[in-house]
Protein backbone atom coordinates (compact mmCIF):
# COMPACT_ATOMS: atom_id res chain seq x y z
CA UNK A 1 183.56 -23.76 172.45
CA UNK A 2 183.60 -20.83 169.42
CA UNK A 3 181.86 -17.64 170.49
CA UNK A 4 178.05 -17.88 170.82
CA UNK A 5 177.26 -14.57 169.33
CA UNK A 6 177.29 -12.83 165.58
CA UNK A 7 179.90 -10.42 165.94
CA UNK A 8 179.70 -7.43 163.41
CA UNK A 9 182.69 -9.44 161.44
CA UNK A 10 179.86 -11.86 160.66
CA UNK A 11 177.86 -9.41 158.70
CA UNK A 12 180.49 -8.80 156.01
CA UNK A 13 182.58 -12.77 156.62
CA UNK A 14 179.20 -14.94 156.84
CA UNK A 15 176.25 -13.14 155.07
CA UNK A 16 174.55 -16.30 154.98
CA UNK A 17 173.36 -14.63 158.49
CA UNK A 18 172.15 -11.38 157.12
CA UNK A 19 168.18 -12.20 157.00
CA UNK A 20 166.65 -8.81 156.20
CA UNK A 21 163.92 -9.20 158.45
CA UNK A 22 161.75 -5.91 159.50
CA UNK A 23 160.58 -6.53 162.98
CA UNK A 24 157.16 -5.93 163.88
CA UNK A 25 155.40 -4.53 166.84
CA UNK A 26 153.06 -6.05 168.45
CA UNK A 27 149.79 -4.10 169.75
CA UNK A 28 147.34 -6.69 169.96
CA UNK A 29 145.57 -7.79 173.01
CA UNK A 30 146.81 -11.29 174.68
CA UNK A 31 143.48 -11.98 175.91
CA UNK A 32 143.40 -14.73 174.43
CA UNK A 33 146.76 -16.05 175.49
CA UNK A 34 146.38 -18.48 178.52
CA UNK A 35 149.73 -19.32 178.74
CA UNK A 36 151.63 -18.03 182.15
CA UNK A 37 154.65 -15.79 182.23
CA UNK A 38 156.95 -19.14 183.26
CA UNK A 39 155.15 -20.84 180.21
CA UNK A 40 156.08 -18.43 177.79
CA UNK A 41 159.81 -17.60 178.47
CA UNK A 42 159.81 -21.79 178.66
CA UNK A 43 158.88 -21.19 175.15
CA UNK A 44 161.29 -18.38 174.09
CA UNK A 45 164.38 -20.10 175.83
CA UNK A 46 163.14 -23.64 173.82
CA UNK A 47 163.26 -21.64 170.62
CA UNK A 48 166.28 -19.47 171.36
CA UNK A 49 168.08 -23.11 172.08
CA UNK A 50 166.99 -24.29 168.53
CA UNK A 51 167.89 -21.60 166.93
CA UNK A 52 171.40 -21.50 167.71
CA UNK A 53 171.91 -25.65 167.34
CA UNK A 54 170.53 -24.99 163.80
CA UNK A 55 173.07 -22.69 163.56
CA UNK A 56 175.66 -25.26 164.63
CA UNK A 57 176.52 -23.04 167.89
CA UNK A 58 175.92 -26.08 171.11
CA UNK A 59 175.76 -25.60 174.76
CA UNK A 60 174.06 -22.50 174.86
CA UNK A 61 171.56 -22.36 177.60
CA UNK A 62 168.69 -19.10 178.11
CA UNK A 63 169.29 -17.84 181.85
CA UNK A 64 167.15 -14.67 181.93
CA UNK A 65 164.08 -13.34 179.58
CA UNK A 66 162.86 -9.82 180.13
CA UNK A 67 160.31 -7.69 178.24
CA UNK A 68 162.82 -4.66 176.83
CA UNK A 69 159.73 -2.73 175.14
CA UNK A 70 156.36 -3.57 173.51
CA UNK A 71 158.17 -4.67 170.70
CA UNK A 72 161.41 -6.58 172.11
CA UNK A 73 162.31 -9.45 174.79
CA UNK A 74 165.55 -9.33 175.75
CA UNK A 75 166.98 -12.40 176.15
CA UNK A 76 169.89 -13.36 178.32
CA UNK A 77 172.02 -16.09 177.14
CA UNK A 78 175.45 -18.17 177.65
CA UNK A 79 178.06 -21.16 177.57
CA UNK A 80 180.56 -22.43 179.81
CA UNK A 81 182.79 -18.74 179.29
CA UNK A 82 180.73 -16.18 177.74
CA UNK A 83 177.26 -14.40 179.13
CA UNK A 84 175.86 -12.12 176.80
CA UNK A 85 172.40 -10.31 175.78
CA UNK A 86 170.29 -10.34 172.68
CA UNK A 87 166.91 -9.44 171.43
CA UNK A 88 164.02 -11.47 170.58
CA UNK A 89 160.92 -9.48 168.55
CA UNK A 90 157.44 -10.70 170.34
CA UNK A 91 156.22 -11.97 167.08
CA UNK A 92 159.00 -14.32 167.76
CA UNK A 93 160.14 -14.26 163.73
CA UNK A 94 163.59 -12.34 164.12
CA UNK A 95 166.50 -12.52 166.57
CA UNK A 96 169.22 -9.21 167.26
CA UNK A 97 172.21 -11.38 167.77
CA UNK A 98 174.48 -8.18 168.38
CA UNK A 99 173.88 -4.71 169.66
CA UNK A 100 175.88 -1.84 170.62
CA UNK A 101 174.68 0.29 173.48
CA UNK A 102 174.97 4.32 173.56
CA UNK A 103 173.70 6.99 175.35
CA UNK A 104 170.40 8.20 175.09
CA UNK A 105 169.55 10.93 173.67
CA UNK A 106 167.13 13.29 175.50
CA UNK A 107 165.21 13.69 172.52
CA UNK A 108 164.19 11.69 168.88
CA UNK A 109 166.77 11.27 166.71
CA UNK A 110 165.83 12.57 162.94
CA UNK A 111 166.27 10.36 160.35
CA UNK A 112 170.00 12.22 159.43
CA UNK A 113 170.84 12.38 162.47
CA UNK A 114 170.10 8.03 162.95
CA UNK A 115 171.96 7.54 159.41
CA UNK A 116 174.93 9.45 160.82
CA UNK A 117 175.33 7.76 164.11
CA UNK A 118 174.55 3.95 162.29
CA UNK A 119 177.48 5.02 159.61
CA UNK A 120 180.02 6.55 162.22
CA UNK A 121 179.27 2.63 164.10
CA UNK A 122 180.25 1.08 161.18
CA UNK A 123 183.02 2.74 159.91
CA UNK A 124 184.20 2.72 163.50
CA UNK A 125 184.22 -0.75 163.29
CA UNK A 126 186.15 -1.64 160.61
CA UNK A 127 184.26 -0.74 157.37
CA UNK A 128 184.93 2.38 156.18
CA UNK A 129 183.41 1.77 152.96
CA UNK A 130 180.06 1.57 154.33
CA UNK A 131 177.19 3.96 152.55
CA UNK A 132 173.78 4.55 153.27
CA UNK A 133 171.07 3.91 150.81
CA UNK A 134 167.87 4.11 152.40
CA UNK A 135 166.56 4.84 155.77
CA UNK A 136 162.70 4.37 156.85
CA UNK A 137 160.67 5.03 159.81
CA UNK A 138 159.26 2.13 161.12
CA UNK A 139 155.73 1.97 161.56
CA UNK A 140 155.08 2.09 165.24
CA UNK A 141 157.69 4.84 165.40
CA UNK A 142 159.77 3.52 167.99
CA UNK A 143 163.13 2.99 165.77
CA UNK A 144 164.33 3.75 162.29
CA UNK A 145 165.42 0.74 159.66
CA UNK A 146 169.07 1.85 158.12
CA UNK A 147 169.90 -0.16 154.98
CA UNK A 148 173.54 0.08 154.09
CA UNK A 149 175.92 -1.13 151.58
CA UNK A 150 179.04 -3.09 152.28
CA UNK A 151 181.17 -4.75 149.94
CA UNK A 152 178.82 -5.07 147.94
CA UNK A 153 176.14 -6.82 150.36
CA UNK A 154 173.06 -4.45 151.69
CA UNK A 155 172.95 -4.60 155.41
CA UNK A 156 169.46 -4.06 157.23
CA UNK A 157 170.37 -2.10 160.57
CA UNK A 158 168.13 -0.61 163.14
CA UNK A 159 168.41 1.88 165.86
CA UNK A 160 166.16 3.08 168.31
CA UNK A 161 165.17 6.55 168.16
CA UNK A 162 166.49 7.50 171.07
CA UNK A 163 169.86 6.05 169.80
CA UNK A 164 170.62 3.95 172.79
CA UNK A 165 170.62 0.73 170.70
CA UNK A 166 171.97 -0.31 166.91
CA UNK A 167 171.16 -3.56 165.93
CA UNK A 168 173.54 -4.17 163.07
CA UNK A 169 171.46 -6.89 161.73
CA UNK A 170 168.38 -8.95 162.67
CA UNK A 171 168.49 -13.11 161.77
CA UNK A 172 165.16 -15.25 160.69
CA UNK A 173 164.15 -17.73 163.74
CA UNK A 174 162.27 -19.92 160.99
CA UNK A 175 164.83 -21.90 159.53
CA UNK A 176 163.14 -22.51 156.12
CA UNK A 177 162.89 -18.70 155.69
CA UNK A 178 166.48 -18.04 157.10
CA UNK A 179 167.19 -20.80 154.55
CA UNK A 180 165.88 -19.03 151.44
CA UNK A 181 166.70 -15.46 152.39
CA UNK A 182 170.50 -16.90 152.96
CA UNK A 183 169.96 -18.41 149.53
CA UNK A 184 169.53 -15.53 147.91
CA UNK A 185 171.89 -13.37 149.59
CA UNK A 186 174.59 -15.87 148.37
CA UNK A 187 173.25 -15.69 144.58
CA UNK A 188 173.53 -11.82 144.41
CA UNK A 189 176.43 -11.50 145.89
CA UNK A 190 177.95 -14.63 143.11
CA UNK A 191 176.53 -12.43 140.47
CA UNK A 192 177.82 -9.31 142.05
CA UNK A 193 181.36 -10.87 142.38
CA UNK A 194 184.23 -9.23 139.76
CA UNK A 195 185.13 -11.27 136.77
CA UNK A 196 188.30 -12.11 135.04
CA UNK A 197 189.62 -14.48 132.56
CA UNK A 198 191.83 -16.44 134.69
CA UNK A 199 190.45 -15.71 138.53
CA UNK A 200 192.76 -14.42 141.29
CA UNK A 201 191.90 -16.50 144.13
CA UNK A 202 193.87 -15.57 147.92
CA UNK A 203 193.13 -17.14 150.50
CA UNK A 204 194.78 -15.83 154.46
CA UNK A 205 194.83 -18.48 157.18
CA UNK A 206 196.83 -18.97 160.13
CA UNK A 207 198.27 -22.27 159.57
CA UNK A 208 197.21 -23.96 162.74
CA UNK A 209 193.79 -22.19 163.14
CA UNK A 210 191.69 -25.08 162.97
CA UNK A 211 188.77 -23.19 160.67
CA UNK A 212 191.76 -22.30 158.18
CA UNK A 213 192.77 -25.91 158.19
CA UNK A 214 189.35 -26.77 157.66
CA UNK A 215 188.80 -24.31 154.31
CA UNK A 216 192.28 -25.54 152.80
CA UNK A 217 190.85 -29.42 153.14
CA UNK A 218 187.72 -27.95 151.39
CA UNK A 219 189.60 -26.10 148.87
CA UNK A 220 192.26 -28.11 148.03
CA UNK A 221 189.87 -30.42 145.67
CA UNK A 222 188.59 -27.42 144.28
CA UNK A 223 192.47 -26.00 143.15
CA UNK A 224 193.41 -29.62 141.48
CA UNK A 225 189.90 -29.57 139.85
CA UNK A 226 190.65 -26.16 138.88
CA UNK A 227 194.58 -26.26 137.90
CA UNK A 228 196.22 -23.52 135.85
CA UNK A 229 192.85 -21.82 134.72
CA UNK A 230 192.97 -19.54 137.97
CA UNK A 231 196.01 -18.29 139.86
CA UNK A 232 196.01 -19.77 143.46
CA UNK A 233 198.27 -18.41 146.31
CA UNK A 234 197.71 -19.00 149.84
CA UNK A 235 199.11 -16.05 152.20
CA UNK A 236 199.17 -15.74 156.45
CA UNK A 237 197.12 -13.61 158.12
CA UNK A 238 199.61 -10.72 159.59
CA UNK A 239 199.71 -12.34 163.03
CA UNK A 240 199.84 -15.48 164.75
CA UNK A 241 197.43 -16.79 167.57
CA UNK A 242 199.47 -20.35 167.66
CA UNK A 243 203.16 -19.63 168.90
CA UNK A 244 206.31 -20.26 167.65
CA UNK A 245 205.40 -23.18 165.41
CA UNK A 246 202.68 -21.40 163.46
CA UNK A 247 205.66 -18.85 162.85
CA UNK A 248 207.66 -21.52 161.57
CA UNK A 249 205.28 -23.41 159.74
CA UNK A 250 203.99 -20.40 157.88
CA UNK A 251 207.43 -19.35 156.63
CA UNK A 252 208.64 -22.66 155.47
CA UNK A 253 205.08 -23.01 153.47
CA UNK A 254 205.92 -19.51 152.22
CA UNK A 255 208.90 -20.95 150.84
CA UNK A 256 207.79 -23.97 149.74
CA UNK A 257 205.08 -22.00 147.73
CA UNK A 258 207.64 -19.71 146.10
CA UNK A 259 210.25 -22.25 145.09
CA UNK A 260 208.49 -25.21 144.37
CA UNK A 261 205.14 -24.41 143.50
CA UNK A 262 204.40 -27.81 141.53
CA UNK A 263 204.98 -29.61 145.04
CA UNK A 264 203.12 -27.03 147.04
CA UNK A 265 199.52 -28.93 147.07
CA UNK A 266 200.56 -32.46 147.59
CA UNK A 267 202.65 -30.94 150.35
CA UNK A 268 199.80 -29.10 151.91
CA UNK A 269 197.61 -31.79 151.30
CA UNK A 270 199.87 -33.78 153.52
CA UNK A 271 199.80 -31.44 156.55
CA UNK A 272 196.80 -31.02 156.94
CA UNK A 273 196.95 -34.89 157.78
CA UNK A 274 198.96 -34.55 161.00
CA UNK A 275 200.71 -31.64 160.58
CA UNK A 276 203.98 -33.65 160.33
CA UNK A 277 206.03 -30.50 158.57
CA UNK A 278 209.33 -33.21 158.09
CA UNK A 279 207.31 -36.19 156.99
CA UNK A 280 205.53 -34.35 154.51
CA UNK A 281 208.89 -32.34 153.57
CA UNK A 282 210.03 -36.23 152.82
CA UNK A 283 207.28 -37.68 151.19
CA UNK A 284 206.64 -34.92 148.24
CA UNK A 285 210.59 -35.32 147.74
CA UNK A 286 210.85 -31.76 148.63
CA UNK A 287 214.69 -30.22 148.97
CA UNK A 288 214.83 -29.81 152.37
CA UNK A 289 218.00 -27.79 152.31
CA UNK A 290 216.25 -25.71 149.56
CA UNK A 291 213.56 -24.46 152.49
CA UNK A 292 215.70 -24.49 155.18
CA UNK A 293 217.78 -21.85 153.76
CA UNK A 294 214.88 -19.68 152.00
CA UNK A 295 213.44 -20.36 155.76
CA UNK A 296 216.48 -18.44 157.20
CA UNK A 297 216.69 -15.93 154.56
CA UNK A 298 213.15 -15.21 154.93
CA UNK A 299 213.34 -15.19 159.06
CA UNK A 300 215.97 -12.95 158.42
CA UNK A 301 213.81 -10.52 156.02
CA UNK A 302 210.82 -10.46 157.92
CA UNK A 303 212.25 -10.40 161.60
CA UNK A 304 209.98 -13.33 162.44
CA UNK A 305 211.15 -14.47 165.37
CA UNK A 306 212.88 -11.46 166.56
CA UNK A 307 209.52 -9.91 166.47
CA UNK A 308 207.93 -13.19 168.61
CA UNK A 309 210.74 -12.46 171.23
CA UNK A 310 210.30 -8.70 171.34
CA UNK A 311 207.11 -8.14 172.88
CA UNK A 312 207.03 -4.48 171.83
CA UNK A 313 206.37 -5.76 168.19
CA UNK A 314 202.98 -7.39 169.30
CA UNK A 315 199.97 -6.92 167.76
CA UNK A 316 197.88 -6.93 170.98
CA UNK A 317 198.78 -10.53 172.91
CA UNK A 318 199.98 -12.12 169.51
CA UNK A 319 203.36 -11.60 167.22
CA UNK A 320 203.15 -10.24 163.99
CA UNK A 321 203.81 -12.24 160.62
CA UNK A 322 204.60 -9.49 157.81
CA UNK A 323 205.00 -11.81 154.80
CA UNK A 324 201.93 -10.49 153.21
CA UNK A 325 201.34 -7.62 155.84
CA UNK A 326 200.50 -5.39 152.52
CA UNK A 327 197.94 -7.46 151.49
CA UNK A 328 196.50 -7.58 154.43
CA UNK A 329 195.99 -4.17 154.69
CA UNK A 330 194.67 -3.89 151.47
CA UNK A 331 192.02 -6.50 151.95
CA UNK A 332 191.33 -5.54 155.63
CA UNK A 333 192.14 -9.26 156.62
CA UNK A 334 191.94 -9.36 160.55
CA UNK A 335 191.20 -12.82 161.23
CA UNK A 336 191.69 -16.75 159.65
CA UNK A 337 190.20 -17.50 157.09
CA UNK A 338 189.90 -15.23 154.81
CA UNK A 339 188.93 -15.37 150.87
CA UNK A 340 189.55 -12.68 147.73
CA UNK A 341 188.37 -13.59 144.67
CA UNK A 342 189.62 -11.34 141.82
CA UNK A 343 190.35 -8.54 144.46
CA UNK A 344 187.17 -8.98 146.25
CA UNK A 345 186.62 -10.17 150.36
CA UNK A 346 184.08 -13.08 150.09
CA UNK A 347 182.19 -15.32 152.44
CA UNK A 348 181.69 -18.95 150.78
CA UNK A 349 180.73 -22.48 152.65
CA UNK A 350 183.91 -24.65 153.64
CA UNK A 351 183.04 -27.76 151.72
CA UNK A 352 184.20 -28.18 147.92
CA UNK A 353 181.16 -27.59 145.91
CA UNK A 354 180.66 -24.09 147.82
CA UNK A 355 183.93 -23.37 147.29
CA UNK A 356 184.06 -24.42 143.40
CA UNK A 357 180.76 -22.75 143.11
CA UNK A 358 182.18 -19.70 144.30
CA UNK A 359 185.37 -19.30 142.85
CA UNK A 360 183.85 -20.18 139.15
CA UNK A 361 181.29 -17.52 139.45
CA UNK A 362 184.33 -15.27 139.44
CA UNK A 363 185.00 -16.43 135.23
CA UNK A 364 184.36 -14.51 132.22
CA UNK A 365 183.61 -17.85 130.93
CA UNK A 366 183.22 -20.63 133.28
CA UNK A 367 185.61 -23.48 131.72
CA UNK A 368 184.23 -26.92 131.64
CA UNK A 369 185.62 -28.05 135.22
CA UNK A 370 183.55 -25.56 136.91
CA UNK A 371 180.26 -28.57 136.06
CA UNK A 372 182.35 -30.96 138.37
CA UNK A 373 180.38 -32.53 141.27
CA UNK A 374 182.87 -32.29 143.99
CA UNK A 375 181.99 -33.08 147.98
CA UNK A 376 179.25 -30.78 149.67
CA UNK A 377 180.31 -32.21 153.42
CA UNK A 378 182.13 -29.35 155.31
CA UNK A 379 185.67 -30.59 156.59
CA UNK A 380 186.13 -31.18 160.52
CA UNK A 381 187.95 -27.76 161.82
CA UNK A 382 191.91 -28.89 162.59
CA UNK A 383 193.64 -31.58 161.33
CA UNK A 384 192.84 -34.99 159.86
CA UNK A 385 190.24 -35.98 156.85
CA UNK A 386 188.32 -38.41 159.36
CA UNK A 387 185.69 -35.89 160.55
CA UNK A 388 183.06 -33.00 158.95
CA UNK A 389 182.13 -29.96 160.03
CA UNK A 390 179.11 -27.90 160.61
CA UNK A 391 176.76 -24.90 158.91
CA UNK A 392 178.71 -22.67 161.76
CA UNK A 393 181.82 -21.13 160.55
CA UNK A 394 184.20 -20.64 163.77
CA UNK A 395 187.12 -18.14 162.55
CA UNK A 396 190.45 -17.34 164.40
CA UNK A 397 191.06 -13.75 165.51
């Protein structure tokens, strides 16, 4: 099973998560509450359990609720690997997925002094483009709301004023509102995407991370749709979590992308099938002695598999893949997949009309194929057409 939690990846990957919810407290007397203790944590580990399958996230089960504060449960949850915390408000409308802990400081933070230590935790963490644009002290004074920019998106934060706690983001528990707020997240960010007369569109995968296989079957559709009125290239993600085939694999696509780019598609296409690199090599009538040597040459270039037998080349437990290392860095790209549009990191749904949607919102002048109807069904991750997908977006890395 996929992690369970939003990591801090999430806010800037899948903003379809970013709710913008300002938690309340809640003073008011539960004298009118008959409900036990047992009764009630029944109640928050039945919605916390709903939430997440909404999500798409199964098999997470609720093995400890706590009151944190007046204004906070914390809630323990899990799968069959991972046991982790988050926060529940006690109005029950909003849900901390994530939170990083710190050290307590012996007195209230000011309001500089919260910005400062929310912006260090973000640029710390990846984003070092993050600004600040407003901060506010909540009304029952017990922690300051830090709304930031990244990429473009504004991120709702919150840390507690004795900065022990930064919530990076809270998430709607009603799925209608989640719904609409996600809604219009995604429109602003369309309009806020860069335009161009003939889109760049990149996309990084690891060729046998199943959610990368999953976004080429949804975008694939969307390219032939599309043809020469953007400029497609797909590129690798810097390192590989799959072994020595993924190395492989990626290369020979590499070279199959250079060479023969009118065959690249139907060959891709054909992959993602069964992953049957020869058979497909055969059945697009593809030189095969055309990649094998650009293969070598290319091994050659790049060290490939010198660097997957040289364990001091390792980035962490996985070998590098430095075809498009430099794009990588310039992007930030640290995990599969990952889409740029005209220059620009963004988050879109894996099925084709998300992904034509997106991409065409990236025109000057949308041409005519950007009316298409094309499939809203999210692909199964891995290989094969048979299956669909989820609203969760797993990601490798």
């Amino acid at each position: 099973m996929k992690k369970i939690y939003i990591p801090i990846i999430v806010l800037i990957i899948l903003p379809i998560f970013i709710a913008g919810c300002t938690p309340k407290k809640n003073n008011k007397s539960t004298s009118n509450d008959v409900q036990t203790e047992a009764d009630a944590n029944k109640d928050i580990k039945e919605l916390i359990v709903k939430f997440y399958e909404e999500l798409g996230y199964q098999g997470v089960e609720v093995t400890d609720v706590t009151e944190e504060n007046d204004w906070l449960y914390k809630v323990t949850i899990k799968d069959e690997t991972t046991e982790m915390p988050i926060y529940l408000t006690k109005d029950k409308e909003s849900i901390f997925p994530s939170v990083h802990e710190a050290t307590a400081s012996e007195t209230p933070l000011t309001k500089e002094e919260a910005e400062n230590k929310v912006l260090s935790f973000f640029i710390s963490s990846g984003y070092e483009d993050a600004q600040i644009l407003e901060t506010t002290d909540a009304d029952n004074g017990d922690y300051y709301k830090v709304i930031l920019e990244i990429d473009s998106q504004e991120i709702e934060s919150f840390i507690i004023k004795d900065g022990s706690k930064i919530f990076p983001a809270s998430v709607l528990v009603d799925a209608e509102a989640r719904k609409k707020k996600e809604e219009e997240a995604y429109q602003k960010m369309l309009a806020n995407l860069p335009k161009a007369k003939k889109p760049l569109v990149e996309l990084f995968v690891m060729s046998h991370c199943p959610y990368g296989t999953q976004i080429e079957k949804g975008i694939i559709p969307v390219v032939k749709k599309l043809g020469d009125k953007i400029d497609f290239e797909l590129k690798f993600v810097n390192y590989a979590m799959h072994g020595e085939k993924e190395l492989i694999e990626q290369t020979k696509q590499y070279c199959i992308q250079k060479n023969m780019p009118s065959k690249f598609i139907g060959y891709l296409e054909c992959f993602l099938d069964k992953g049957d690199t020869e058979g497909c090599i055969a059945s697009n009538s593809i030189d095969k002695n055309s990649v094998d040597s650009c293969y070598e040459a290319t091994n050659a270039e790049y060290n490939i598999i010198a660097n997957l037998n040289d364990e001091n080349t390792w980035m962490g437990s996985y070998p590098p893949f430095n075809i498009h290392a430099d794009d990588n860095q310039k992007y930030g790209v640290s995990h599969s997949p990952t889409l740029v549009i005209n220059g620009q990191v963004f988050s879109s749904g894996r099925d084709s009309q998300s992904l034509l949607d997106t991409i065409c919102a990236g025109f000057e002048e949308k041409p005519e194929e950007c009316n298409a109807e094309v499939s809203k069904t999210p692909p199964g991750p891995g290989f094969g057409y048979d299956s669909s997908g989820s609203a969760a977006q797993g990601e490798c890395g």
